[in-house]
C-alpha atoms as a PDB file:
ATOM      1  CA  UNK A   1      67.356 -40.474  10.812  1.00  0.00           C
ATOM      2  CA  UNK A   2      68.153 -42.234   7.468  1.00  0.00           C
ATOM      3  CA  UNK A   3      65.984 -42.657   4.259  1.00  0.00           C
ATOM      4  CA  UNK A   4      64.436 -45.370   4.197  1.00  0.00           C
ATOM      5  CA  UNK A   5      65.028 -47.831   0.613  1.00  0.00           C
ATOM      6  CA  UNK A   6      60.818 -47.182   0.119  1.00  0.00           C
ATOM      7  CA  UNK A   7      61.943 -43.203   0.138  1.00  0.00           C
ATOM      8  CA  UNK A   8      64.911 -43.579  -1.767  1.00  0.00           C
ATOM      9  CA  UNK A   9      63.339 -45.264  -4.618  1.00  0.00           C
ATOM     10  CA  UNK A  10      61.322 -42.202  -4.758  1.00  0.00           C
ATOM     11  CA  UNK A  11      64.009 -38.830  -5.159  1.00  0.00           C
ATOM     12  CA  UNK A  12      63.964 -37.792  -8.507  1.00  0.00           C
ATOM     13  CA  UNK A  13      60.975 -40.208  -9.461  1.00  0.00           C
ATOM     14  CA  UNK A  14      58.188 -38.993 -12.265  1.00  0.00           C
ATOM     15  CA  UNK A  15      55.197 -37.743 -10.035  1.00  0.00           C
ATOM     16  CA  UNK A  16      53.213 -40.587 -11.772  1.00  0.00           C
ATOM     17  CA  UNK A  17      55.502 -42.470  -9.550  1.00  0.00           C
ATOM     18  CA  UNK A  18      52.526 -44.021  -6.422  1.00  0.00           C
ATOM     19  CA  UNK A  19      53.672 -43.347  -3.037  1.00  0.00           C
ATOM     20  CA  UNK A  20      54.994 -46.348  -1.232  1.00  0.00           C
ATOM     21  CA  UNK A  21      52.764 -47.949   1.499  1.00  0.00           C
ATOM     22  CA  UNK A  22      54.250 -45.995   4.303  1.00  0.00           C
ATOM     23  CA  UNK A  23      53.632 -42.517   3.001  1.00  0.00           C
ATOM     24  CA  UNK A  24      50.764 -40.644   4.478  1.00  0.00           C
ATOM     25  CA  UNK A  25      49.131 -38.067   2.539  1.00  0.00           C
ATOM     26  CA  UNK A  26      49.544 -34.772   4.803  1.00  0.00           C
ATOM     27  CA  UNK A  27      47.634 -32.130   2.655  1.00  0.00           C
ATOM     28  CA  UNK A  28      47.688 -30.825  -0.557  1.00  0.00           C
ATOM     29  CA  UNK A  29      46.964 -27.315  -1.639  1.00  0.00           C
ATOM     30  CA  UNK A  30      45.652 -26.179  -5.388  1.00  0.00           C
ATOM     31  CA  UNK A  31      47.858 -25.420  -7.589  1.00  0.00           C
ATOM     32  CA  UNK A  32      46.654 -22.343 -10.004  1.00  0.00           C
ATOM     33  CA  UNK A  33      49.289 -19.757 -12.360  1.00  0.00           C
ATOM     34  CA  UNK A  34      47.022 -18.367 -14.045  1.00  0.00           C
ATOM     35  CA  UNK A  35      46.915 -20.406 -17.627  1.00  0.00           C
ATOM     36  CA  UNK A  36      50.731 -22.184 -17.056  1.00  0.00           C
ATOM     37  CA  UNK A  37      50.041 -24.427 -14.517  1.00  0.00           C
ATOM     38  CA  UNK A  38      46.703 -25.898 -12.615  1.00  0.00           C
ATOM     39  CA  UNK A  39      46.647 -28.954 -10.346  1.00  0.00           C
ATOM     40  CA  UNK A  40      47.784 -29.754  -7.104  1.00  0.00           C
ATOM     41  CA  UNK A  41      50.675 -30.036  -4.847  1.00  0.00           C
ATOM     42  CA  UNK A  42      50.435 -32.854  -2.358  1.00  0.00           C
ATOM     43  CA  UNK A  43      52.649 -32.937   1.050  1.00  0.00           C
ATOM     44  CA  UNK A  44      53.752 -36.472   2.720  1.00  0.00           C
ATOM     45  CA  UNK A  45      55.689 -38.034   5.230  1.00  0.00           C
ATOM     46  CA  UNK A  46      56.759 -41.241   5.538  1.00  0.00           C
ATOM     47  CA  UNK A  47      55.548 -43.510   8.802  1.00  0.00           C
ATOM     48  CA  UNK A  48      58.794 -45.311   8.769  1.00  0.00           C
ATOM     49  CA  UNK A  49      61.555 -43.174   8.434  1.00  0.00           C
ATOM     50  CA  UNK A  50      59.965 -39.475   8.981  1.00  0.00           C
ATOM     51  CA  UNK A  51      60.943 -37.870   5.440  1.00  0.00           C
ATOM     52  CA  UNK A  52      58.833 -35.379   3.867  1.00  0.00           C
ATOM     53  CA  UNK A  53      57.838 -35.353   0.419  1.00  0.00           C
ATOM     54  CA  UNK A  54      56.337 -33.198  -1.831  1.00  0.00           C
ATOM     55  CA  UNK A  55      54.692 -33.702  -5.545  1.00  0.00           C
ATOM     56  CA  UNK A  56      53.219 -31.455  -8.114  1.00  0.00           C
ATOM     57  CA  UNK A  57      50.594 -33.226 -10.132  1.00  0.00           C
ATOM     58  CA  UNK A  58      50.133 -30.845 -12.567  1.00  0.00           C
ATOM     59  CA  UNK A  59      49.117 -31.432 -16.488  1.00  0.00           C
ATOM     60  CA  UNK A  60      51.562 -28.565 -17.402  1.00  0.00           C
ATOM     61  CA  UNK A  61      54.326 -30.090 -15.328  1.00  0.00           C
ATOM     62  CA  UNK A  62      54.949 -33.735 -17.316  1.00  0.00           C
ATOM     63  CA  UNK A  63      59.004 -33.172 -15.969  1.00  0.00           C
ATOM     64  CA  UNK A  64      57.517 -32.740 -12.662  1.00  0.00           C
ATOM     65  CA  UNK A  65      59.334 -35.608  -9.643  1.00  0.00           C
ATOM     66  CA  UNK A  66      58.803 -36.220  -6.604  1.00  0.00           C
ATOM     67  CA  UNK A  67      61.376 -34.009  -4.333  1.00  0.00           C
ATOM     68  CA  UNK A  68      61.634 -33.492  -0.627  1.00  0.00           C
ATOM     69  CA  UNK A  69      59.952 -31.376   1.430  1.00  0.00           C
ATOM     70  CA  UNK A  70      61.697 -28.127   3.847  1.00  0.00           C
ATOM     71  CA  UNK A  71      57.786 -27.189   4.627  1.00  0.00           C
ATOM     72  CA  UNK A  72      57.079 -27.769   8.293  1.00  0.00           C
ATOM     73  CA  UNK A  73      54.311 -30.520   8.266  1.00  0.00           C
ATOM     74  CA  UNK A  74      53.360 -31.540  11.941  1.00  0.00           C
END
């Protein structure tokens, strides 16, 4: 299956970047190295064309874009 234009807006955006409307929030997990980096990393999938995203919204990480996801979400 193809990207989707919502999804394709997003590879390579600034984390700041909202998901689109049909990305659903999977899970997230804490992010913590220590004093380098705290925050979170947050897991999606899109409801119309089934990519899956990841994002690291981290303070220490202002380079940080949204990239996709090889982590088996079900």
């Amino acid at each position: 299956m193809s990207m989707c234009s919502d999804c394709r807006e997003l590879e390579n955006a600034p984390v700041s970047t909202s998901p689109h409307a049909n990305l659903l929030l999977h899970s997230e997990a804490d992010i913590n190295f220590g004093a380098t980096a705290t925050g979170v990393a947050q897991y999606y999938v899109c409801n119309a064309c089934g990519m899956k995203w990841e994002r690291d919204v981290a303070r220490s990480e202002p380079e940080a874009v949204w990239k996709p996801s090889d982590k088996p979400l079900h």
